[in-house]
C-alpha atoms as a PDB file:
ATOM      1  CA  UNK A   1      -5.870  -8.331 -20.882  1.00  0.00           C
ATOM      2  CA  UNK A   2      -5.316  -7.129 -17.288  1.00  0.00           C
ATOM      3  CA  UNK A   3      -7.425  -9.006 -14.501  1.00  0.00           C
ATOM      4  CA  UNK A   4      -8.802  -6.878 -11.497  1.00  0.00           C
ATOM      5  CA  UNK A   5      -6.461  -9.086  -9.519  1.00  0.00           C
ATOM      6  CA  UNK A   6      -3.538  -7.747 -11.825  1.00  0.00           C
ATOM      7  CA  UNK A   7      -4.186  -4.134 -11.759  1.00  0.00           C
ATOM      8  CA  UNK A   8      -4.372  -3.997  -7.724  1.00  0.00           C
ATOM      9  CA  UNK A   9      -1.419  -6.211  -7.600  1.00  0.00           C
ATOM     10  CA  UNK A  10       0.587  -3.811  -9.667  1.00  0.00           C
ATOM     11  CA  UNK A  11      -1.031  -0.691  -7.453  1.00  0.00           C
ATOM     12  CA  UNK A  12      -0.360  -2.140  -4.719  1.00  0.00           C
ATOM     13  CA  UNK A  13       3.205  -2.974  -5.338  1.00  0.00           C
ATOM     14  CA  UNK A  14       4.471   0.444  -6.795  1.00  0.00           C
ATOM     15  CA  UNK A  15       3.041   1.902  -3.329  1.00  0.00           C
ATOM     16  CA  UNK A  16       5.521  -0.845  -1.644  1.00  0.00           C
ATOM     17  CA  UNK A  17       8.231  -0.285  -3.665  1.00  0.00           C
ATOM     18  CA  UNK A  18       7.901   3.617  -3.464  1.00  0.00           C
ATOM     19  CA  UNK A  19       7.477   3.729   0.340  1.00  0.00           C
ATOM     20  CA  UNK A  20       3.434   4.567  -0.027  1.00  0.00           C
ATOM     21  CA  UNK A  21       2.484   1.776   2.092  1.00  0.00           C
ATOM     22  CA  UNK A  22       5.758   1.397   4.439  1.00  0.00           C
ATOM     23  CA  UNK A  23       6.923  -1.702   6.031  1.00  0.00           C
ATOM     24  CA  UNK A  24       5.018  -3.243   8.921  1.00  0.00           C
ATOM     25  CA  UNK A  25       1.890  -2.209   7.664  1.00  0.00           C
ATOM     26  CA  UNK A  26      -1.252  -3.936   7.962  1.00  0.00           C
ATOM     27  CA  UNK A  27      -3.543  -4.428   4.735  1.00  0.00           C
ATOM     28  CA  UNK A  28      -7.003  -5.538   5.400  1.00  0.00           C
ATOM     29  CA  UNK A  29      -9.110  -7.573   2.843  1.00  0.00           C
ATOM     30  CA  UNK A  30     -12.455  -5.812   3.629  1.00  0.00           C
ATOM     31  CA  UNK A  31     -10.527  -2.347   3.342  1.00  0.00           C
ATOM     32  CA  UNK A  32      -8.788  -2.840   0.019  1.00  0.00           C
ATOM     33  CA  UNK A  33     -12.270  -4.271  -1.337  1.00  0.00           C
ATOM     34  CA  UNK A  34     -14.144  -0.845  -0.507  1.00  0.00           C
ATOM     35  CA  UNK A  35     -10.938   1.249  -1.648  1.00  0.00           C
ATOM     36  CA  UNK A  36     -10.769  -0.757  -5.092  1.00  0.00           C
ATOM     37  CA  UNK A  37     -14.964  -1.113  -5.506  1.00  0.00           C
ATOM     38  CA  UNK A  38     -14.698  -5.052  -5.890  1.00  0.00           C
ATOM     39  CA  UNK A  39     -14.886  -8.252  -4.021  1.00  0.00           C
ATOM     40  CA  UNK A  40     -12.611  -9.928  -1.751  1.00  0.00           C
ATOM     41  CA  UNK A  41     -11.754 -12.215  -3.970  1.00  0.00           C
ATOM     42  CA  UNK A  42      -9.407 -10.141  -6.111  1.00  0.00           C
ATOM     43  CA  UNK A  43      -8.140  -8.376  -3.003  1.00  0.00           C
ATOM     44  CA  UNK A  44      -6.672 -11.913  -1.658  1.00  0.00           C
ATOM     45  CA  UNK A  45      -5.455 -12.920  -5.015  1.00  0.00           C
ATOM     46  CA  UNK A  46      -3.451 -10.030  -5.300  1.00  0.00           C
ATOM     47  CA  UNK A  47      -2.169 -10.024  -1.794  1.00  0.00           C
ATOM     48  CA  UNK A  48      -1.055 -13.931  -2.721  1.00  0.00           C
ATOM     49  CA  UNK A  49       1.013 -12.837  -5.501  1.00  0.00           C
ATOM     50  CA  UNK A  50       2.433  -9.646  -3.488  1.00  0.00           C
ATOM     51  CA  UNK A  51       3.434 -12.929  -1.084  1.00  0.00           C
ATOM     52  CA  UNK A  52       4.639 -14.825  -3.765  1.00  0.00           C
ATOM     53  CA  UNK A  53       7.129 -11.539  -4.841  1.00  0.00           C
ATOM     54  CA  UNK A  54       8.275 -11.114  -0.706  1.00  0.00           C
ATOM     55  CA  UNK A  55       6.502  -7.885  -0.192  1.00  0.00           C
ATOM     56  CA  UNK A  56       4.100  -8.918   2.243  1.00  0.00           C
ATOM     57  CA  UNK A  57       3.645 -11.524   4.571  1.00  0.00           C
ATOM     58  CA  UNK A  58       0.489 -13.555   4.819  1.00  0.00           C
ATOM     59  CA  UNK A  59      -0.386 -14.974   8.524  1.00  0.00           C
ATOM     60  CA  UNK A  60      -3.601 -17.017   8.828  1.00  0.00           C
ATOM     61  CA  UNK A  61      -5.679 -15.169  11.732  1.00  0.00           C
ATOM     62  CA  UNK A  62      -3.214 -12.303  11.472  1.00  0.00           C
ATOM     63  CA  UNK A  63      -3.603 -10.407   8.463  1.00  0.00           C
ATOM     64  CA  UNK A  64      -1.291  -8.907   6.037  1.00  0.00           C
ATOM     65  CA  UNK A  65       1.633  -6.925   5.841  1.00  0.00           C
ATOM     66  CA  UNK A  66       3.852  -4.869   4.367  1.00  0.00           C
ATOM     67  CA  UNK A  67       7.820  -6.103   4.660  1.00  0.00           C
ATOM     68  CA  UNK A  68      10.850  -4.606   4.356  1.00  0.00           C
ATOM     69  CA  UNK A  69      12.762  -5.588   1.354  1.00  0.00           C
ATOM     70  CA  UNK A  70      16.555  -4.830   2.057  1.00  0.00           C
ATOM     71  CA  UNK A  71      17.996  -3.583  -1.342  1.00  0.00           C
ATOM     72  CA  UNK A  72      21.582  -5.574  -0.806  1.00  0.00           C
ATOM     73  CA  UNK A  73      18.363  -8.415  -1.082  1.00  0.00           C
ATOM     74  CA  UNK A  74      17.178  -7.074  -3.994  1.00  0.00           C
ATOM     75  CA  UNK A  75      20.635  -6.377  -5.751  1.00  0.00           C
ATOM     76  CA  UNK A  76      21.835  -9.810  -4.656  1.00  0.00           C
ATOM     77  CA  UNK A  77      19.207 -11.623  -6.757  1.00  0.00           C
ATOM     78  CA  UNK A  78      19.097  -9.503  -9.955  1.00  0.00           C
ATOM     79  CA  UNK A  79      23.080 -10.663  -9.863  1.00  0.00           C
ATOM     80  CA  UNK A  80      21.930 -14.374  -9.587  1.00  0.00           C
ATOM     81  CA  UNK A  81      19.429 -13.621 -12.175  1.00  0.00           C
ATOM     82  CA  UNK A  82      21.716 -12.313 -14.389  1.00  0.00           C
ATOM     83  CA  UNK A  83      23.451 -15.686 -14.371  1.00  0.00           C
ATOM     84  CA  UNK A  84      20.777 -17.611 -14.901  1.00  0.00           C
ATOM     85  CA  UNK A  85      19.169 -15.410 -18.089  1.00  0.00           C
ATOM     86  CA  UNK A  86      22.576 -15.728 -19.053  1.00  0.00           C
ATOM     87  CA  UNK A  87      22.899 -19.702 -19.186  1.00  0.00           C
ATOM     88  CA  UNK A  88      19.124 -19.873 -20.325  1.00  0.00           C
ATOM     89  CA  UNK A  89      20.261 -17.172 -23.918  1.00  0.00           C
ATOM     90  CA  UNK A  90      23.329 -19.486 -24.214  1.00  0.00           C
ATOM     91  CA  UNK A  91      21.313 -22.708 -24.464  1.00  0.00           C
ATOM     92  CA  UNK A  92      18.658 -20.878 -26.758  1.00  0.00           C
ATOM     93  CA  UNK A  93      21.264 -19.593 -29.180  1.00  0.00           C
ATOM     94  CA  UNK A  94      22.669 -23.389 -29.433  1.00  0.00           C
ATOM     95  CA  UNK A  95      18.787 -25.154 -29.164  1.00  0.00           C
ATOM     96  CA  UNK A  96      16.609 -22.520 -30.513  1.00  0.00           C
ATOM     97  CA  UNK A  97      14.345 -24.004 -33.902  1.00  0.00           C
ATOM     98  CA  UNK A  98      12.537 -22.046 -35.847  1.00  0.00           C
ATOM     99  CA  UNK A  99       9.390 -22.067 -34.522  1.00  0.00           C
ATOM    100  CA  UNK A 100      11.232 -21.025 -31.010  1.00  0.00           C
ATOM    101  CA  UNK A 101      12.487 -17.745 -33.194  1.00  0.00           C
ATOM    102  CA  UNK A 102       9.624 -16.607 -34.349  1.00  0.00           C
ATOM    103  CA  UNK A 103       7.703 -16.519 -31.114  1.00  0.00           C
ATOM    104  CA  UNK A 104      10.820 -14.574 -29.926  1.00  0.00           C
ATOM    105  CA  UNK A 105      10.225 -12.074 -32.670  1.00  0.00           C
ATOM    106  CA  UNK A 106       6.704 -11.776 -32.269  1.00  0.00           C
ATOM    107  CA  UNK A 107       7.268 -10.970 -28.873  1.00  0.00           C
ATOM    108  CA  UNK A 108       9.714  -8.455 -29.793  1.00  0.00           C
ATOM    109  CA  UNK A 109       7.327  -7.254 -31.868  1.00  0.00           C
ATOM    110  CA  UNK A 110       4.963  -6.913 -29.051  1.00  0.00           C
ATOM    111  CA  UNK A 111       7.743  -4.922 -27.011  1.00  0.00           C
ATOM    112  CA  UNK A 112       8.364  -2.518 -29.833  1.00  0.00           C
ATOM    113  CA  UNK A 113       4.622  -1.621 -29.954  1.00  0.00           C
ATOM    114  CA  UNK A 114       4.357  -0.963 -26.408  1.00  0.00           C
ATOM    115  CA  UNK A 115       7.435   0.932 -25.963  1.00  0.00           C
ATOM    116  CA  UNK A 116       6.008   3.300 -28.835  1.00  0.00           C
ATOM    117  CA  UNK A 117       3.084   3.779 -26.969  1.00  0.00           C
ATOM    118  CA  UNK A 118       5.156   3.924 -23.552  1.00  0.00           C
ATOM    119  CA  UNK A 119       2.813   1.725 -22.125  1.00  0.00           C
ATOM    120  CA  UNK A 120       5.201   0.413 -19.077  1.00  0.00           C
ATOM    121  CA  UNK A 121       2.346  -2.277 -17.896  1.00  0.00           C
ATOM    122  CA  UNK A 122       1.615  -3.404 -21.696  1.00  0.00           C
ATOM    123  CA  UNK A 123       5.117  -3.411 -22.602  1.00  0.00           C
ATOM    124  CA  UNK A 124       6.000  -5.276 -18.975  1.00  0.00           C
ATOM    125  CA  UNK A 125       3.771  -7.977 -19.859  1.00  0.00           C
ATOM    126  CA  UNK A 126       5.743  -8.491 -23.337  1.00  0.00           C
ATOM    127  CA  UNK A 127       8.918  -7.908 -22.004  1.00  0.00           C
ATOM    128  CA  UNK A 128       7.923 -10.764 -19.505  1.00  0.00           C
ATOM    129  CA  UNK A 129       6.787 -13.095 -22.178  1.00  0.00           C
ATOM    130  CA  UNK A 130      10.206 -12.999 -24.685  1.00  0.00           C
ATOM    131  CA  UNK A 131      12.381 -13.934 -21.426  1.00  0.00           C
ATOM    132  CA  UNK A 132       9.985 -16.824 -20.768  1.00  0.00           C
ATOM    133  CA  UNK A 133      10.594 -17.636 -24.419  1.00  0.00           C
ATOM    134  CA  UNK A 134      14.056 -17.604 -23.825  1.00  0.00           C
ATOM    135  CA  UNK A 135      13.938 -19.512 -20.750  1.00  0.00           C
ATOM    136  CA  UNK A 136      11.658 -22.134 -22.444  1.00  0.00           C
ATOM    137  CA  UNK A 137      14.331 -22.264 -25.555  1.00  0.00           C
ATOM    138  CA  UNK A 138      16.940 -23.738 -23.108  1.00  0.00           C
ATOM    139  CA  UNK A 139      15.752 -26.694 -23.637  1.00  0.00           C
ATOM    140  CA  UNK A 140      16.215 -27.365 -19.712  1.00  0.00           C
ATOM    141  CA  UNK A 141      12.921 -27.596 -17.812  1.00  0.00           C
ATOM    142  CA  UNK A 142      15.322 -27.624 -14.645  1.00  0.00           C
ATOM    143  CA  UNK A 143      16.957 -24.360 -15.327  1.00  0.00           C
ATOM    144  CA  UNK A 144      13.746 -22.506 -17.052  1.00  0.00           C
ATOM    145  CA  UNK A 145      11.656 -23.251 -13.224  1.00  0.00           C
ATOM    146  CA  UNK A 146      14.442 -21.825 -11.341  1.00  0.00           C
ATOM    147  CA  UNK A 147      14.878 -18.657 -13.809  1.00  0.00           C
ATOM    148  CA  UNK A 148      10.941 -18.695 -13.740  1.00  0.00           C
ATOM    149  CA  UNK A 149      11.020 -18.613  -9.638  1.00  0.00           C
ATOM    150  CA  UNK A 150      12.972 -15.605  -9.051  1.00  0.00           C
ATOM    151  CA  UNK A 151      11.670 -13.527 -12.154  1.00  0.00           C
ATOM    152  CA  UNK A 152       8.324 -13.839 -10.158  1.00  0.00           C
ATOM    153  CA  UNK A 153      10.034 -12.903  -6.830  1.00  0.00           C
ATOM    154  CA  UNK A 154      12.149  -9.725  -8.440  1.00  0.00           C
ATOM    155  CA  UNK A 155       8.744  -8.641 -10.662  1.00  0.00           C
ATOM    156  CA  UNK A 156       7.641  -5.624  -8.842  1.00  0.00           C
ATOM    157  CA  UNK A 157      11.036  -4.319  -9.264  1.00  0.00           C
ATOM    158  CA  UNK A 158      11.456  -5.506 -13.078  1.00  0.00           C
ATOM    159  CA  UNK A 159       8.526  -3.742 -13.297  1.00  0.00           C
ATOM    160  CA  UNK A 160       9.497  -0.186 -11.551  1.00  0.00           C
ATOM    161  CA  UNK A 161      12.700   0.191 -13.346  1.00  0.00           C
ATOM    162  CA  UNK A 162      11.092   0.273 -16.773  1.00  0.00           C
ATOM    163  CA  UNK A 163       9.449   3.974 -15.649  1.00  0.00           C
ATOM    164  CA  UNK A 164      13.294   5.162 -14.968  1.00  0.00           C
ATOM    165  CA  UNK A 165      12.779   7.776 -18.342  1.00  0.00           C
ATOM    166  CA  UNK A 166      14.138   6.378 -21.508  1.00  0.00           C
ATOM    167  CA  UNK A 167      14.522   2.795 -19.951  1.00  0.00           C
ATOM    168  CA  UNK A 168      11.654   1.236 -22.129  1.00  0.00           C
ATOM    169  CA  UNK A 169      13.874   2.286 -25.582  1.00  0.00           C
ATOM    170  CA  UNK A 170      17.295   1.186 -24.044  1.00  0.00           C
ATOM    171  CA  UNK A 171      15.174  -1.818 -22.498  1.00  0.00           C
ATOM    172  CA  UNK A 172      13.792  -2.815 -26.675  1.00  0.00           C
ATOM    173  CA  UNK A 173      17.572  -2.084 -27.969  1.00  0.00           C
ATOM    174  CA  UNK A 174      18.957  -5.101 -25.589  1.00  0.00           C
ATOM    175  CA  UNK A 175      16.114  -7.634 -26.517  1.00  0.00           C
ATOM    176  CA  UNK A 176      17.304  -6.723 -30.326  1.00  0.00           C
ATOM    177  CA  UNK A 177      20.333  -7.618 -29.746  1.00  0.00           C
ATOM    178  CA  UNK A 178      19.420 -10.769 -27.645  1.00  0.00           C
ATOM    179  CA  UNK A 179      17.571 -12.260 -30.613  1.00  0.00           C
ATOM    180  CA  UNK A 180      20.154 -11.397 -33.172  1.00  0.00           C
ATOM    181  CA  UNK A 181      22.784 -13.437 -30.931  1.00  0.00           C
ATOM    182  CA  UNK A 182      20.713 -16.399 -30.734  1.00  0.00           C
ATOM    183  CA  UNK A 183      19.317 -16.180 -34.626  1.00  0.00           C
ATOM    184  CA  UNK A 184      23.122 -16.024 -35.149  1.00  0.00           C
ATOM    185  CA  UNK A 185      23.410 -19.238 -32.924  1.00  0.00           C
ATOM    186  CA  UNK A 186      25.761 -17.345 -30.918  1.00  0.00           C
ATOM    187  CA  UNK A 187      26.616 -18.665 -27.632  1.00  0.00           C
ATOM    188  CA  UNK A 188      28.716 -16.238 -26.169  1.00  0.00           C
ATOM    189  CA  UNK A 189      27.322 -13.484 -27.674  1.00  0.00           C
ATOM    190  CA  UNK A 190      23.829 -14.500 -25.973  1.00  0.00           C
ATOM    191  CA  UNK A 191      25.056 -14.767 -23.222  1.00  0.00           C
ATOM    192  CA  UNK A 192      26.678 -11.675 -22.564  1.00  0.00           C
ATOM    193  CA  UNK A 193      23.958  -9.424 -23.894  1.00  0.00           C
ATOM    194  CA  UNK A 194      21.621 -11.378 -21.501  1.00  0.00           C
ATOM    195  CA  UNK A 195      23.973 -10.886 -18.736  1.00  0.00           C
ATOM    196  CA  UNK A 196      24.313  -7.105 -18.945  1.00  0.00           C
ATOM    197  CA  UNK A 197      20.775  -6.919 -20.069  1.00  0.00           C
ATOM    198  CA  UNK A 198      19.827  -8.122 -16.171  1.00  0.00           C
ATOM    199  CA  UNK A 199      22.855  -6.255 -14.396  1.00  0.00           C
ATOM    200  CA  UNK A 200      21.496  -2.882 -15.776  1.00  0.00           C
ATOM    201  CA  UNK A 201      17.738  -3.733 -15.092  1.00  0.00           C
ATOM    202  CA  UNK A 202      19.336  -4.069 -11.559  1.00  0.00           C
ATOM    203  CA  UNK A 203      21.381  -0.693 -12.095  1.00  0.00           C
ATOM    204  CA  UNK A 204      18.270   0.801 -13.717  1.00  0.00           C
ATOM    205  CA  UNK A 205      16.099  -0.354 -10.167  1.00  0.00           C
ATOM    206  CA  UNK A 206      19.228   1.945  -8.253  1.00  0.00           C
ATOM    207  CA  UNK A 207      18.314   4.582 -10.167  1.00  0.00           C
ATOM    208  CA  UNK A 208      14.338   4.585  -9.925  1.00  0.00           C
ATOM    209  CA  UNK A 209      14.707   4.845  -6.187  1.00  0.00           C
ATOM    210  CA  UNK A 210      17.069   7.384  -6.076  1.00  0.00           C
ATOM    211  CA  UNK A 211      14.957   9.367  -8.271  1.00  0.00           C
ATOM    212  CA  UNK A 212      12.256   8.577  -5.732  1.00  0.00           C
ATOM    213  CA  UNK A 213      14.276   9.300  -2.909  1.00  0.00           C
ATOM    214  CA  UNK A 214      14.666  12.777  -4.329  1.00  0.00           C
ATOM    215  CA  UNK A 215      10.934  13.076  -5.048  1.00  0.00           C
ATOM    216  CA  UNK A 216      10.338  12.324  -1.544  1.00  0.00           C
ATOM    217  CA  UNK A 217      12.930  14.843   0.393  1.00  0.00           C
ATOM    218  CA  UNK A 218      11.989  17.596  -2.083  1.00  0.00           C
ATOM    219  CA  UNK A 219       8.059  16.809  -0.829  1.00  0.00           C
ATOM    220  CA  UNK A 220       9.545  17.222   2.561  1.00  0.00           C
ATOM    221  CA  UNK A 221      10.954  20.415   1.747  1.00  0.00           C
END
């Protein structure tokens, strides 16, 4: 389940990503507290993870706020991702046991649910659980950190793509495919479906903002 600290992280972030709260500004502690009805406790975990993801910056005795992310950033880092998801379903598909496979089913289990019930936070915290599964079935604690380090930094924008419509379904087909590759124990097979599994999550982002982009100038209008 959720915490408070999740649920104003994620609110918080689709108004960054969307252009709700543009860069430069300033988010106050007390402020948030009042808007969400809790304590300031929640409030600064949030902002810590929003941090941790490079949409804000924290200064001590300065506040918060809002930065810019540049999309060639953003674009440049689901490409390194790609590789590294890539090298992580390889060394699965050739180290996976059978304990590994189940939790990989179970997972996709879990994503199949949620993508019934187009639940985009539910099925975002599944989604996010079978590529940790995949990154722990490398068998490389090295390589499942660094893949671990940037999924955290690109999750607000993992998580936005999965609303571009029909992404969840196209999103469930991939990870059935994934685990097929490395049930088969097949290397190269694993790691291609990995690799364009990431490239279009990137692709997919491209399109959620210019569907937002659209939204916006037709507001305008």
């Amino acid at each position: 389940m959720a915490s408070v600290a999740d649920d104003i992280s994620e609110r918080l972030e689709t108004e960054i990503v969307e252009g709700l709260l543009p860069p430069g500004t300033r988010l106050e502690e007390p402020a948030l507290a009042e808007r969400f009805g809790v304590s300031r406790t929640p409030v600064r975990e949030a902002l810590q993870r929003l941090s941790a993801s490079g949409l804000v910056e924290l200064k001590p005795r300065r506040g918060t706020r809002v930065l810019n992310p540049s999309i060639g950033r953003i674009v440049e880092m689901f490409e390194v991702m790609a590789e590294l998801e890539a090298v992580c379903a390889r060394l699965c598909a050739r180290r996976a046991d059978a304990e590994l496979i189940r939790t990989l089913k179970a997972w996709l289990m879990s994503c199949e649910t949620t993508a019934a019930a187009q639940d985009v936070s539910a099925y975002y915290e599944a989604n996010r659980q079978f590529h940790h599964t995949i990154y722990r079935g490398s068998g490389n604690g090295f390589l499942a950190e660094q893949a671990e380090a940037l999924h955290l930094r690109l999750t607000p924008f993992r998580r936005q793509q999965l609303r571009v419509p029909r992404r969840l379904r196209q999103s469930l087909a991939e990870h059935t495919q994934v685990v097929a590759a490395i049930e088969a124990g097949d290397e190269a097979a694993a790691e291609s479906v990995q690799r364009d599994h990431i490239l279009i999550q990137g692709e997919r982002f491209g399109d959620f903002l210019s569907q937002f982009g659209a939204a916006a100038q037709a507001d305008a209008g």
